[in-house]
N, C-alpha and C. Protein backbone atom coordinates (compact mmCIF):
# COMPACT_ATOMS: atom_id res chain seq x y z
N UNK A 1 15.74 137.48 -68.92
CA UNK A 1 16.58 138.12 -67.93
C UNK A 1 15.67 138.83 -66.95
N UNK A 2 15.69 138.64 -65.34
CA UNK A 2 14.97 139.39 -64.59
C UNK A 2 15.61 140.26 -64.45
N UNK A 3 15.07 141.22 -63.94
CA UNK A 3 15.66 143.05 -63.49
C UNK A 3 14.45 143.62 -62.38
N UNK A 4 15.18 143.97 -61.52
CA UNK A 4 14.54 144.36 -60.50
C UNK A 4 14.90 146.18 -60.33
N UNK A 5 14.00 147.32 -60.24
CA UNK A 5 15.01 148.30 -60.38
C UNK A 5 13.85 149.29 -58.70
N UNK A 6 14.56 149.75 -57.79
CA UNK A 6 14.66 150.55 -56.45
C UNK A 6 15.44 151.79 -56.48
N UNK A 7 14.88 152.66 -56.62
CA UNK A 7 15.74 153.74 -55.99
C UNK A 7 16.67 153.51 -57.00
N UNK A 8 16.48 153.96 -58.55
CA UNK A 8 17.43 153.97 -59.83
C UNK A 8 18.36 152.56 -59.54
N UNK A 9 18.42 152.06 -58.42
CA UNK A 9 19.28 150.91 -59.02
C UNK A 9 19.02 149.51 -59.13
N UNK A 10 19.85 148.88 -60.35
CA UNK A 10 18.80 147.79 -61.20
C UNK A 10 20.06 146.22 -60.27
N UNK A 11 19.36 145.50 -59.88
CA UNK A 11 19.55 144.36 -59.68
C UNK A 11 18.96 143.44 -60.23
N UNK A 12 19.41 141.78 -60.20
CA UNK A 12 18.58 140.85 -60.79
C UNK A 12 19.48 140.51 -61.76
N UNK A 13 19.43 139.19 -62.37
CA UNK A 13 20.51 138.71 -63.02
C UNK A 13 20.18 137.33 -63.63
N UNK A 14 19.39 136.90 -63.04
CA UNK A 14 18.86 135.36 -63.38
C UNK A 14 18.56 135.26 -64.73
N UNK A 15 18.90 134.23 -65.65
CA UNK A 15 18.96 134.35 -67.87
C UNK A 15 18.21 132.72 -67.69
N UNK A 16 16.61 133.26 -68.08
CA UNK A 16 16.02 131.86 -68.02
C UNK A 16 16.32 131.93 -69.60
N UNK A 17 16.14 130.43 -70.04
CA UNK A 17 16.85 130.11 -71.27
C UNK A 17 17.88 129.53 -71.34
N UNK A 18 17.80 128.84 -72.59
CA UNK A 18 19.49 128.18 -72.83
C UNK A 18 20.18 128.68 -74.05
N UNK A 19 21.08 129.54 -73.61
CA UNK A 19 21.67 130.56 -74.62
C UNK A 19 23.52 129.45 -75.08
N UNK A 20 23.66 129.22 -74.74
CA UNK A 20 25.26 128.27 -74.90
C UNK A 20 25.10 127.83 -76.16
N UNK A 21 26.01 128.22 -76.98
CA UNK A 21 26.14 127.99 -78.40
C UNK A 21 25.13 128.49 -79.58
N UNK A 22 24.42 129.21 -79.01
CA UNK A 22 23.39 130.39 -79.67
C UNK A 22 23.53 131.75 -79.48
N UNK A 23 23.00 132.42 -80.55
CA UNK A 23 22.75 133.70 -80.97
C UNK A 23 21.65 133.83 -80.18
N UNK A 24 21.77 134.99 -79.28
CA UNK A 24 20.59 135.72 -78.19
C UNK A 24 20.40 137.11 -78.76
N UNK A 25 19.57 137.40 -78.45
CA UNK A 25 18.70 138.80 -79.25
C UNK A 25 18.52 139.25 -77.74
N UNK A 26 18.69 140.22 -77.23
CA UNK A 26 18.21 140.93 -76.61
C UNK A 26 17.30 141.82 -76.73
N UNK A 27 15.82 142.27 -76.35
CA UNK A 27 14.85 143.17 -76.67
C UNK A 27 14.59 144.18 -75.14
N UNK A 28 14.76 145.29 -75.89
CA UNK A 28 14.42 146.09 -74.75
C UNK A 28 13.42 147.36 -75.15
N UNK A 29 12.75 147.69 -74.28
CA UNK A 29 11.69 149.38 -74.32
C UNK A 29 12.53 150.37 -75.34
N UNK A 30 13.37 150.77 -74.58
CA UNK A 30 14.82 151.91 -74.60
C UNK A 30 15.74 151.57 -74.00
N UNK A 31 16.81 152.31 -74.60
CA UNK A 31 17.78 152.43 -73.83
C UNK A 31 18.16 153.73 -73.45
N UNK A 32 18.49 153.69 -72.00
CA UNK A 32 19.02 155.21 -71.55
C UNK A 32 19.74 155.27 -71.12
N UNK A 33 20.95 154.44 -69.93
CA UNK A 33 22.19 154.50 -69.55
C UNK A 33 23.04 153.43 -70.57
N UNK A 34 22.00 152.22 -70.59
CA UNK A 34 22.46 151.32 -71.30
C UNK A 34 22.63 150.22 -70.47
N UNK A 35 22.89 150.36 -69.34
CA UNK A 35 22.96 149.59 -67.81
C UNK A 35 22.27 148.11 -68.07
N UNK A 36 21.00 148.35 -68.33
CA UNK A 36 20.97 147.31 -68.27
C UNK A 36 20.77 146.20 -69.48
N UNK A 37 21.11 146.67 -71.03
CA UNK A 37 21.65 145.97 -71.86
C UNK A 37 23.08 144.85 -72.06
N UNK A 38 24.05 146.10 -70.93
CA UNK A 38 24.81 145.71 -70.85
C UNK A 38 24.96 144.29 -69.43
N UNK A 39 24.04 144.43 -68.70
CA UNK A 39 23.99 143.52 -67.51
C UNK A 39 23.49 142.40 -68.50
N UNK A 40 22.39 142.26 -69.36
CA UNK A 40 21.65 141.21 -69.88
C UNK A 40 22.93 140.62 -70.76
N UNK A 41 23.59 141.33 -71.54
CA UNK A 41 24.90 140.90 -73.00
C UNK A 41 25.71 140.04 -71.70
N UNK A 42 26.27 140.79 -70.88
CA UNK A 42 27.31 140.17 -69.79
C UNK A 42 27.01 138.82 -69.33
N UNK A 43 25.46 138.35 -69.03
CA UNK A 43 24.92 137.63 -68.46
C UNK A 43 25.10 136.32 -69.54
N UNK A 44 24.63 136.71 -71.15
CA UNK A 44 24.34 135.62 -71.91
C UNK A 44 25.99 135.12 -72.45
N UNK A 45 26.95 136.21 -72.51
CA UNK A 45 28.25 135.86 -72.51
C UNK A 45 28.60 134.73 -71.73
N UNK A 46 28.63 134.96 -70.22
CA UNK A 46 29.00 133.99 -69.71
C UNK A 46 28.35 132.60 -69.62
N UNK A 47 26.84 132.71 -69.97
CA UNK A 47 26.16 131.43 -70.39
C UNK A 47 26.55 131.04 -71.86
N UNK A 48 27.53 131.62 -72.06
CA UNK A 48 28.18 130.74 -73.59
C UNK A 48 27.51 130.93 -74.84
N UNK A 49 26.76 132.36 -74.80
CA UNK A 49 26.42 132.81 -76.35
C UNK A 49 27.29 132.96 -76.99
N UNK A 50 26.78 132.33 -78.57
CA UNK A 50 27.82 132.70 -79.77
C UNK A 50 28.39 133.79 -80.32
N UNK A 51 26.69 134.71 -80.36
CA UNK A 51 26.91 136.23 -80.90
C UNK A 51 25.81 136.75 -79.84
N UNK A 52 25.98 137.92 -79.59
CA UNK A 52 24.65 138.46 -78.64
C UNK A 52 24.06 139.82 -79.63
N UNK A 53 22.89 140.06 -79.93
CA UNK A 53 22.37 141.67 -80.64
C UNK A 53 21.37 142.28 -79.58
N UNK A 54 21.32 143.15 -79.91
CA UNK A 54 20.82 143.53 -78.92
C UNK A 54 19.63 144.90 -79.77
N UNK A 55 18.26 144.78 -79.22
CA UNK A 55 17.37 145.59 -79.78
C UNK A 55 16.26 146.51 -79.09
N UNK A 56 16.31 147.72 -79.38
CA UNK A 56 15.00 148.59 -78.53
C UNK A 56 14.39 149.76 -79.14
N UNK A 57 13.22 149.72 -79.01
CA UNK A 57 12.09 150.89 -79.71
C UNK A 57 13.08 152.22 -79.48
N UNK A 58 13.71 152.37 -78.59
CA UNK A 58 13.77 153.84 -78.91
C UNK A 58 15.21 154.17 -78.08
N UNK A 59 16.34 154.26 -78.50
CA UNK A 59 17.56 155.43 -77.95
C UNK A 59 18.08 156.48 -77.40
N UNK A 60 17.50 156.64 -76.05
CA UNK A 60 18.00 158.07 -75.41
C UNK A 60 19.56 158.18 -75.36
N UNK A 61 20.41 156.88 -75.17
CA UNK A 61 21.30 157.05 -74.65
C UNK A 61 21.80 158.48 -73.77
N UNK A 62 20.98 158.28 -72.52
CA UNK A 62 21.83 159.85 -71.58
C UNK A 62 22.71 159.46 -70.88
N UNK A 63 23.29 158.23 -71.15
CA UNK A 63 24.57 158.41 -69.76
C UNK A 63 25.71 157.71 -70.85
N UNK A 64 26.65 157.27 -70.16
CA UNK A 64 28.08 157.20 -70.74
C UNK A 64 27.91 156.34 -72.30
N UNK A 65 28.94 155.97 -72.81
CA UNK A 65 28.97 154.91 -73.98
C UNK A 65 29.51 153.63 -73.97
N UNK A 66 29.38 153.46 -72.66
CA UNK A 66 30.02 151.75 -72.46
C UNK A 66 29.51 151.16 -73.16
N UNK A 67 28.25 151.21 -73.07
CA UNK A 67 27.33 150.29 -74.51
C UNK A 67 27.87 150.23 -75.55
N UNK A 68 27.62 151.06 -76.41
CA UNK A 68 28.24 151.18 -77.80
C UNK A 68 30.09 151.07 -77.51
N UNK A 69 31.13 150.96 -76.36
CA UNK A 69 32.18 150.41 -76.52
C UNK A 69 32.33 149.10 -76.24
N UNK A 70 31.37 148.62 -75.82
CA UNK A 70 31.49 147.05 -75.51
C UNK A 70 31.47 146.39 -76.69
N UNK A 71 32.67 145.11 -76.44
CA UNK A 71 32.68 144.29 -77.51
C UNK A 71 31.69 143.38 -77.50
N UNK A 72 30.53 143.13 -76.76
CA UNK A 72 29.68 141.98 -76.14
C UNK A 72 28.89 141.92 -77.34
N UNK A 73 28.30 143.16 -78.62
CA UNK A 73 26.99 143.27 -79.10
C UNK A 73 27.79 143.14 -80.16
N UNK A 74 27.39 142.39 -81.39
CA UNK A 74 27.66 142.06 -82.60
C UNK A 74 27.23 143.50 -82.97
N UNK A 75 25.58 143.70 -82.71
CA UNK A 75 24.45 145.26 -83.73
C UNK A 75 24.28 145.41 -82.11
N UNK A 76 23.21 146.72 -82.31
CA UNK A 76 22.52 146.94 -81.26
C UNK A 76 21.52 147.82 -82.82
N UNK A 77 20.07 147.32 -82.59
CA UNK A 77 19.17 147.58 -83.55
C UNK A 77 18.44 148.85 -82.61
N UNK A 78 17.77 149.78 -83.35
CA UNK A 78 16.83 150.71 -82.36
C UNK A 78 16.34 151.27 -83.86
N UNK A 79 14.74 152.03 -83.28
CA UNK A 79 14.04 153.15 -84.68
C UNK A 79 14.46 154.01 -84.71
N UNK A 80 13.84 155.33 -85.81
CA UNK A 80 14.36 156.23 -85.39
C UNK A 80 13.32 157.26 -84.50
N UNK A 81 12.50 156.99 -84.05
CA UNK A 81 11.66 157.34 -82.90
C UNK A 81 12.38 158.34 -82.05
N UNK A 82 13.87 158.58 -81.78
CA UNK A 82 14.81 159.59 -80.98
C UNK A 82 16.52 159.65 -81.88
N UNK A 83 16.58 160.30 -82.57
CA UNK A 83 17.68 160.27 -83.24
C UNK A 83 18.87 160.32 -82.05
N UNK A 84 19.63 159.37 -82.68
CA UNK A 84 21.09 159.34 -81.16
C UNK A 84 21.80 160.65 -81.59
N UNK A 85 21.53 161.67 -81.14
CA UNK A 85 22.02 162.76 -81.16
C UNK A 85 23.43 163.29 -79.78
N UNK A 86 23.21 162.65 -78.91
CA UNK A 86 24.24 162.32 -77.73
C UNK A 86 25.08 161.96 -77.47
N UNK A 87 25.50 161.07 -79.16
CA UNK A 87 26.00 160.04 -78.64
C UNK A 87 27.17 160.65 -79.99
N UNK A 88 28.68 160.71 -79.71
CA UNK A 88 29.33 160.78 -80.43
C UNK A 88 29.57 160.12 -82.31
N UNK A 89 29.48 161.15 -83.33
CA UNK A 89 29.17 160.24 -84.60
C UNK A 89 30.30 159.17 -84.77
N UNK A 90 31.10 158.71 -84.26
CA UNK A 90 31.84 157.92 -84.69
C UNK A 90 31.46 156.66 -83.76
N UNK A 91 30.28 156.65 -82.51
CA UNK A 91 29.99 155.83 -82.33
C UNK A 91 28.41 155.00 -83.10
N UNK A 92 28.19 156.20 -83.78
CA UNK A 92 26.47 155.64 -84.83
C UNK A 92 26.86 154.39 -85.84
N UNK A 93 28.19 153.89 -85.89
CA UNK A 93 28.75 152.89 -86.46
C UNK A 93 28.18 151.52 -85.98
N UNK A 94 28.27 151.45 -84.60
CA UNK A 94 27.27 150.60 -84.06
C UNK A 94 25.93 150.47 -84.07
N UNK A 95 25.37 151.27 -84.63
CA UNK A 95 24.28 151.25 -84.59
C UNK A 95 23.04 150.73 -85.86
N UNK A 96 22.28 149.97 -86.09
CA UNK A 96 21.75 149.97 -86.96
C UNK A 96 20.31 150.25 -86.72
N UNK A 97 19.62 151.93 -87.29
CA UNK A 97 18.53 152.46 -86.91
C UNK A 97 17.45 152.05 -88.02
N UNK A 98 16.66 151.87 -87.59
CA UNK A 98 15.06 151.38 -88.51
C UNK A 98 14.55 152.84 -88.85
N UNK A 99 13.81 152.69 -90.05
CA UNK A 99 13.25 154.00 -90.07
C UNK A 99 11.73 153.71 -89.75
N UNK A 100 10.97 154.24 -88.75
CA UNK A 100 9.33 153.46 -88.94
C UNK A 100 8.67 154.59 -89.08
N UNK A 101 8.54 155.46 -90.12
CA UNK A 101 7.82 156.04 -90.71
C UNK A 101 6.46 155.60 -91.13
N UNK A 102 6.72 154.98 -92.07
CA UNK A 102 5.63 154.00 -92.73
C UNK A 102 5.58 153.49 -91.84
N UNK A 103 5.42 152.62 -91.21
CA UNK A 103 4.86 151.57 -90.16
C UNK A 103 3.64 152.24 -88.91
N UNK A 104 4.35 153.82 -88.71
CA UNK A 104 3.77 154.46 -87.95
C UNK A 104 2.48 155.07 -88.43
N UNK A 105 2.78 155.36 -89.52
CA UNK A 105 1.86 156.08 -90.78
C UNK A 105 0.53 155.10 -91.22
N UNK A 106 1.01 153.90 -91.07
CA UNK A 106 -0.31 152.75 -91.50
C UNK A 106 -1.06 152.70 -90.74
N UNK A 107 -0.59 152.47 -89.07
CA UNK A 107 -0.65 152.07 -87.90
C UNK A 107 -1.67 153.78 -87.68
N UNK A 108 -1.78 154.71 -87.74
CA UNK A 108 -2.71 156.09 -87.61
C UNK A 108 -3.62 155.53 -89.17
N UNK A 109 -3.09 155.96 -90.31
CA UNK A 109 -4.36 155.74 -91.14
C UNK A 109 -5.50 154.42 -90.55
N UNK A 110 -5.33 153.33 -90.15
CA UNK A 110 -5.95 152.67 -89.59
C UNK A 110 -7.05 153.04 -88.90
N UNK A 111 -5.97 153.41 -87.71
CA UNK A 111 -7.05 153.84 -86.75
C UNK A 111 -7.78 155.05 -86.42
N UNK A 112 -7.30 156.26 -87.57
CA UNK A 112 -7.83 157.31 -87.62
C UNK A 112 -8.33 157.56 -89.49
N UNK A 113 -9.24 156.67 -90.39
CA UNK A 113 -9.16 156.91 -90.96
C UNK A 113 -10.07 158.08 -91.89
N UNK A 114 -9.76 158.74 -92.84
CA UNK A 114 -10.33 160.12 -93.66
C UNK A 114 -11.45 159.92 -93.86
């Protein structure tokens, strides 16, 4: 999916790939309005995805919850790198958070080791 973003606002729309009758994963940095998870889910919908998920390192969610009310995302995966604290608990239902503790923890002993 291209994304073009000016002056906070995100254009671009083009879904290289052939998503029609497949499961699309979406991967993203973060999410913070959600804007443009939801432009990418919208996009592979109408190219005829089966199921769409959708995934990103880290959850600010600071603006509304269209995201998490959209029916477009089967999951939406994220770590817990920013606990969704913003975001109403009855919407953390959608959510399925990773814990990368350990992962983070290997990833320093490594490279800083005793």
């Amino acid at each position: 999916m291209e994304k073009y973003r000016s002056n906070d606002v995100v254009t671009g729309g083009m879904l290289i790939g052939q998503v029609k009758g497949r499961v699309a994963i979406i991967v993203d940095d973060l999410i913070s309005t959600g804007g443009t998870l939801l432009r990418a889910g919208e996009a592979c919908h109408k190219a005829g995805a089966r199921q769409i998920y959708a995934a990103a390192a880290h959850g600010l969610f600071t603006g509304g919850t269209e995201l998490l009310a959209s029916p477009l995302f089967e999951r939406i995966v994220l770590t817990d790198s920013v606990p969704p604290f913003r975001l109403p608990p009855d919407l953390h239902r959608r959510l399925d958070i990773l814990d990368s503790t350990e992962h983070l923890a290997t990833l320093l002993a490594e490279e800083y080791p005793c």
